[in-house]
Protein backbone atom coordinates (compact mmCIF):
# COMPACT_ATOMS: atom_id res chain seq x y z
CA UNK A 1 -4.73 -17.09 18.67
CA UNK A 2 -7.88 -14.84 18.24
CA UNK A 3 -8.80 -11.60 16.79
CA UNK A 4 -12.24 -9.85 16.15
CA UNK A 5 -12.81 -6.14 14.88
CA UNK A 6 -15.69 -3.90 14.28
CA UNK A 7 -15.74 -1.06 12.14
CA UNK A 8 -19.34 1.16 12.25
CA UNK A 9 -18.06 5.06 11.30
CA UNK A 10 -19.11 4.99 6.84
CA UNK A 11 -16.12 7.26 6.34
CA UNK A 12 -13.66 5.07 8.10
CA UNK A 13 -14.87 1.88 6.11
CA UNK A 14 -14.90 3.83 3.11
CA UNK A 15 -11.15 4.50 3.88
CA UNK A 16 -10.08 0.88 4.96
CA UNK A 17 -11.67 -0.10 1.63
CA UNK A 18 -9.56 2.40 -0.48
CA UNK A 19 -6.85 1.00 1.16
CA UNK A 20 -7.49 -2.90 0.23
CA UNK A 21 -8.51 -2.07 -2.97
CA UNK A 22 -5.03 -0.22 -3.82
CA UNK A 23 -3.51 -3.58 -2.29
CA UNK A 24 -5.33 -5.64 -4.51
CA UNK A 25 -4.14 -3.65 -7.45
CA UNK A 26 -1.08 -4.28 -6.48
CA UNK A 27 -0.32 -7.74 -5.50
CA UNK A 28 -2.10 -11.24 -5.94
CA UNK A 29 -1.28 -12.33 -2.29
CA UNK A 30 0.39 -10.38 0.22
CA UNK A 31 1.15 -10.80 4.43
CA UNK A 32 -1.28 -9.28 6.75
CA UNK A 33 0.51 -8.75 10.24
CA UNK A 34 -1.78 -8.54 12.98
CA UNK A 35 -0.66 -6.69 16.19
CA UNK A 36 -2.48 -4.87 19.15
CA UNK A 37 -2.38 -1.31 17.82
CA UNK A 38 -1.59 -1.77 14.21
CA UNK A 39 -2.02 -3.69 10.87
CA UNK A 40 0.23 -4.48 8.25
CA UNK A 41 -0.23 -5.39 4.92
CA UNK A 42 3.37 -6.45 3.67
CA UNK A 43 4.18 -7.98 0.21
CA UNK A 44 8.54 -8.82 -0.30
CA UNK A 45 9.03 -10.00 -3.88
CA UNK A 46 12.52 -9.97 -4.42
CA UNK A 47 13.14 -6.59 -6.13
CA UNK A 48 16.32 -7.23 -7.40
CA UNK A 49 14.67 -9.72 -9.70
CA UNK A 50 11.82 -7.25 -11.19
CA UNK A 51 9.75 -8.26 -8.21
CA UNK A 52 7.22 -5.35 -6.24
CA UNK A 53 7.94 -4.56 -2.43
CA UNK A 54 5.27 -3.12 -0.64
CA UNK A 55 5.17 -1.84 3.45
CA UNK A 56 1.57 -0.56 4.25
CA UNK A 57 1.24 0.13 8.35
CA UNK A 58 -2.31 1.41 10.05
CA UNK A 59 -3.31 2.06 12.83
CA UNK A 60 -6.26 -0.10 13.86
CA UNK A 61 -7.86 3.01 16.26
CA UNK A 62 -8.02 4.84 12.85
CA UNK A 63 -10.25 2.52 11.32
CA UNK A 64 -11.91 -0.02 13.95
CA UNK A 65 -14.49 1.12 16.73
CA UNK A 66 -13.56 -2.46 18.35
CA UNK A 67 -10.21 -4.44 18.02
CA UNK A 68 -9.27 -7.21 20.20
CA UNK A 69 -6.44 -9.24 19.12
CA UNK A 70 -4.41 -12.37 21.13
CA UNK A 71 -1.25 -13.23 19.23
CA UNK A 72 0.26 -16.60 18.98
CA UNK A 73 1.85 -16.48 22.24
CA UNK A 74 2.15 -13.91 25.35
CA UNK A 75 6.05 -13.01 24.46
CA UNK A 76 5.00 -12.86 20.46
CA UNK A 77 1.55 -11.60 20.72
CA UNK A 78 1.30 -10.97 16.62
CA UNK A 79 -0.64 -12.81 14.16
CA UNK A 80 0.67 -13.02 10.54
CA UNK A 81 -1.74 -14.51 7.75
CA UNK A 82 -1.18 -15.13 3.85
CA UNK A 83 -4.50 -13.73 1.95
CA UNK A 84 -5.22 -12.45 -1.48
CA UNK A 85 -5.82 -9.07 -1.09
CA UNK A 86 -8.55 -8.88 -4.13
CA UNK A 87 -11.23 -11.39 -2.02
CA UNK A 88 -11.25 -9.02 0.76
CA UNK A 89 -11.84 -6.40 -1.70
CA UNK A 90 -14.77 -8.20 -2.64
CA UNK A 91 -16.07 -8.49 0.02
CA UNK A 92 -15.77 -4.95 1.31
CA UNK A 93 -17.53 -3.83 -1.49
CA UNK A 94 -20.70 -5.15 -0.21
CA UNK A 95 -20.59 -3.02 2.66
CA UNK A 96 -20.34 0.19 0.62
CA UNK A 97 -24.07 0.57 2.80
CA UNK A 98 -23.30 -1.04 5.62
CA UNK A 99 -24.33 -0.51 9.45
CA UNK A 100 -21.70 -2.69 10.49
CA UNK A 101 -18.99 -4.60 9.05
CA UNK A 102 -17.53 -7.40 11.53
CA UNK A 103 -13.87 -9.31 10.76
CA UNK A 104 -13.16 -12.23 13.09
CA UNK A 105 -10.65 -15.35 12.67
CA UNK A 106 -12.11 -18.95 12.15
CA UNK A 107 -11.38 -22.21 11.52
CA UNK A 108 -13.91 -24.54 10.99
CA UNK A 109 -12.55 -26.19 7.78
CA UNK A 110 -9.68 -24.39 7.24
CA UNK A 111 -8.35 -20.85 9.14
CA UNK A 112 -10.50 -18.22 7.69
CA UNK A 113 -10.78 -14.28 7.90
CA UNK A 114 -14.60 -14.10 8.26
CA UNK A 115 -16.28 -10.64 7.08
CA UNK A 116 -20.01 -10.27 8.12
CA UNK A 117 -21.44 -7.45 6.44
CA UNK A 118 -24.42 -5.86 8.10
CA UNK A 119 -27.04 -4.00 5.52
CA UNK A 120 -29.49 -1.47 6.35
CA UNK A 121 -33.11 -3.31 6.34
CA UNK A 122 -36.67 -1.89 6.32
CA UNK A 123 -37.89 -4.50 8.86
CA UNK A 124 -36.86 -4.85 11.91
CA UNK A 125 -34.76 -8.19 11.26
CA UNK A 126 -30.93 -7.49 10.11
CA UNK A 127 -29.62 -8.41 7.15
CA UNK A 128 -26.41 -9.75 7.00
CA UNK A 129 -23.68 -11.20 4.62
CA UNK A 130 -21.13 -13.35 5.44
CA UNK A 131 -17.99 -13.65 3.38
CA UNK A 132 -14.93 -16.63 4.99
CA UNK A 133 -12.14 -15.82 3.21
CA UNK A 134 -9.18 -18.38 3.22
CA UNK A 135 -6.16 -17.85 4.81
CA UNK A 136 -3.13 -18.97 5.39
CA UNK A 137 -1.23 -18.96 9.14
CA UNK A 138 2.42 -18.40 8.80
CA UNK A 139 4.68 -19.78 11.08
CA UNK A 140 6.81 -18.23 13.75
CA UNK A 141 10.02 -19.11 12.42
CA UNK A 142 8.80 -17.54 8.96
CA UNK A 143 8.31 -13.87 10.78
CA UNK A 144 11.64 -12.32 10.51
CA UNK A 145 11.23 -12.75 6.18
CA UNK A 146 8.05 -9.66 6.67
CA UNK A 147 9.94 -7.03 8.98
CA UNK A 148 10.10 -3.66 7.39
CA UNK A 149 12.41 -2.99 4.74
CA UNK A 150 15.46 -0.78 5.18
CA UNK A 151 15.36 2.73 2.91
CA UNK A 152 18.65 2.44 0.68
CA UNK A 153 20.86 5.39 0.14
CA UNK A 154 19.62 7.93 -2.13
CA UNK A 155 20.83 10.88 -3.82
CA UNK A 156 17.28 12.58 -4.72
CA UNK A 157 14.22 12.78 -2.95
CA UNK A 158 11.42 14.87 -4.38
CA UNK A 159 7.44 14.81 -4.08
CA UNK A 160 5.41 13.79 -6.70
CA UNK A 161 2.87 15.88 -8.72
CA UNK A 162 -0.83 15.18 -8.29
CA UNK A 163 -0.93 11.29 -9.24
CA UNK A 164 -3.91 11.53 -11.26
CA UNK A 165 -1.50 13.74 -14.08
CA UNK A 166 1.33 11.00 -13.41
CA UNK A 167 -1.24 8.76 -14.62
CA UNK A 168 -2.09 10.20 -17.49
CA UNK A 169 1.26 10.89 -18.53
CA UNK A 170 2.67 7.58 -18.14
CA UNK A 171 -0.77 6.10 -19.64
CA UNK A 172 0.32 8.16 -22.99
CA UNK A 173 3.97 6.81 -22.78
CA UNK A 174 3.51 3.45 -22.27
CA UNK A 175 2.80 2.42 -25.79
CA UNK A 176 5.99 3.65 -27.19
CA UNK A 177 8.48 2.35 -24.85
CA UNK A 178 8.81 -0.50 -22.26
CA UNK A 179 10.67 1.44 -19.92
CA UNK A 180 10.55 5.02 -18.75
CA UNK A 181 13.83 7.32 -17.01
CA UNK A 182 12.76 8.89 -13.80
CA UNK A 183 15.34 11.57 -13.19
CA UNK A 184 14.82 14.66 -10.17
CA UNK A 185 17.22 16.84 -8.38
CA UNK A 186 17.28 18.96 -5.28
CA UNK A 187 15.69 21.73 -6.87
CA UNK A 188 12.05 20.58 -6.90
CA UNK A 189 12.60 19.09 -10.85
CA UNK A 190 11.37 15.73 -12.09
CA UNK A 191 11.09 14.54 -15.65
CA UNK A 192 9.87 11.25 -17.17
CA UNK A 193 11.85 10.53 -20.29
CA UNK A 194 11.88 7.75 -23.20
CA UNK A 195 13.84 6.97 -25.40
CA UNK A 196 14.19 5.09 -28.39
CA UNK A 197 15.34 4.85 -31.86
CA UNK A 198 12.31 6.55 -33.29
CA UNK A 199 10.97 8.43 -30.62
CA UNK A 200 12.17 10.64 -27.86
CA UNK A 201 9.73 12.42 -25.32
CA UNK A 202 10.29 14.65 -22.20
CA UNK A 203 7.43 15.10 -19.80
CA UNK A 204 9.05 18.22 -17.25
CA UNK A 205 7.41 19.29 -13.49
CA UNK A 206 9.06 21.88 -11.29
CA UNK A 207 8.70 23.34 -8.39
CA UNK A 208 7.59 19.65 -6.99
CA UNK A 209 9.81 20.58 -3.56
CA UNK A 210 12.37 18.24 -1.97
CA UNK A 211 11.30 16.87 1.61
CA UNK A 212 13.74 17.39 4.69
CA UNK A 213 15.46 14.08 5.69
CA UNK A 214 17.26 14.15 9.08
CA UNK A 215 20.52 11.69 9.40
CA UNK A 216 21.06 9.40 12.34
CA UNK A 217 22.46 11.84 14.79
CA UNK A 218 18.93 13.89 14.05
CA UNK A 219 20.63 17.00 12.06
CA UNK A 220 19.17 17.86 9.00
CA UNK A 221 20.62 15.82 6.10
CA UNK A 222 19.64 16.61 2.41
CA UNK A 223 22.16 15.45 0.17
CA UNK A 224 24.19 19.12 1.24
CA UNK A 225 28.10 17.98 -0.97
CA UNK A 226 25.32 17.84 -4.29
CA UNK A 227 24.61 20.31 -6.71
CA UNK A 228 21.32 21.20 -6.64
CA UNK A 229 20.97 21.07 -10.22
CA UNK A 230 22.27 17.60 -10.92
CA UNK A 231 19.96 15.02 -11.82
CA UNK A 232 19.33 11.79 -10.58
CA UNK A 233 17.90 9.25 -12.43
CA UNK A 234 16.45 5.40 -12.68
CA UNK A 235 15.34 3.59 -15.04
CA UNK A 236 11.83 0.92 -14.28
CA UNK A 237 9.69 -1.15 -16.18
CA UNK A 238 6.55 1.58 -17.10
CA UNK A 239 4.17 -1.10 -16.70
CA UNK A 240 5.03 -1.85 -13.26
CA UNK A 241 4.72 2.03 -12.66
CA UNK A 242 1.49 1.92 -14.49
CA UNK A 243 0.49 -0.79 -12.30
CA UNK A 244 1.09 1.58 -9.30
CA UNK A 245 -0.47 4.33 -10.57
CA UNK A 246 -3.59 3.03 -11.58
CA UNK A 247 -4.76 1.48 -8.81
CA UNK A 248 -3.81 4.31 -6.42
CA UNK A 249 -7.21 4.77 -4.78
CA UNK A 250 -5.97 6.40 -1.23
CA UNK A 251 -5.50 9.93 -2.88
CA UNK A 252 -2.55 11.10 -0.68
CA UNK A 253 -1.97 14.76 0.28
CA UNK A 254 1.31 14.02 -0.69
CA UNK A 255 3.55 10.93 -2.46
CA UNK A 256 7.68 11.10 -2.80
CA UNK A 257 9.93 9.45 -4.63
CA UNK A 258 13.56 8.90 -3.66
């Protein structure tokens, strides 16, 4: 079991870094799934029971000038590792500067993710910072609990409006209610909505659009026996969504909702 990467482009470690550091926002541990071409970053609280599920998938050719990864065995060649997401944030941000940032597998002590930072130096010697960050191997017959969650049926999907005014609306909300009503339709409308014995407030966006979902047999499938006035709503903890939004740091071109 071995794997070694090497990231040198700025912009791409800038971007891996966003990426952690939403992560590490977002959970306190979480699964990272090793394979040839990609890397996961999986968390599976049990939602049911107020818990966060979380499926983040990139591709390591996005991100890593070299990759070389040998799984656990020829027929299972994956690697899957328990870390906490906020000490690999740490140690990214080091490398804000870097030349080189270097991520190999060890296990001298214990089984580590080692991250050596390489810093730009006015002499001709290289400076370099080393961070071992503990992990944790999971075993094989642990794998199928971290395969990617099924989407559930839906009646609404809609994209969101430009997170950074989500944020701020739900920032405002938050300290009048501990919940908050997400409700859209298939006309491009979303509200967020409290409501309580003293207070009632109605935050409206339109003209958000509705993205095209195809069914199994490929045709287009959109929710078509719905009005497309009829809202569909769901009501979640508006901390939690907080949570989410404030440590959004990827700055998507676009975010739904379903």
């Amino acid at each position: 079991m071995r794997f070694r990467a090497k990231i040198v482009d700025l912009a791409c470690l800038n971007h891996f870094s966003r990426v952690i550091n939403t992560i590490a926002k977002l959970a306190k541990t979480c699964t990272l799934r090793l394979t040839v071409s990609k890397l996961y970053f999986i968390l599976s609280d049990k939602v049911a029971n107020g818990g966060v599920s979380m499926w983040c998938e990139l591709c390591q050719g996005n991100f890593f000038d070299e990759f070389q990864m040998e799984g656990v065995a020829t027929d299972h060649n994956e690697i899957y590792l328990e870390l906490v997401p906020e000490n690999l944030s740490r140690a990214l941000k080091t490398a804000q500067s870097a030349k080189t940032v270097k991520m190999k597998l060890t296990n001298k002590h214990c089984p580590c993710l080692r991250v050596a930072v390489e810093l730009p130096s006015l002499s001709s010697s290289s400076r370099i910072v080393t961070h071992d960050i503990p992990v944790g191997v999971i075993p094989r017959r642990l794998w199928s609990d971290f395969r990617e969650p099924s989407v559930p049926d839906f009646d609404v999907s809609i994209y969101l409006p430009v997170l950074k005014t989500m944020k701020s609306v739900v920032e405002r909300m938050k300290n009048l209610s501990n919940s908050i009503v997400i409700e859209a339709n298939l006309s491009g409308e979303m509200n967020l909505k409290i409501e309580t014995d003293l207070v009632s407030v109605t935050t409206h966006f339109k003209d958000l659009g509705n993205p095209p979902w195809a069914s199994e047999d490929g045709s287009p499938s959109s929710a078509p026996d719905r009005d497309l006035e009829s809202m569909a709503e769901a009501r979640i903890d508006i901390k939690k969504l907080q949570q989410l939004l404030a440590g959004q740091q990827v700055n998507p071109t676009k975010a739904l909702c379903s």
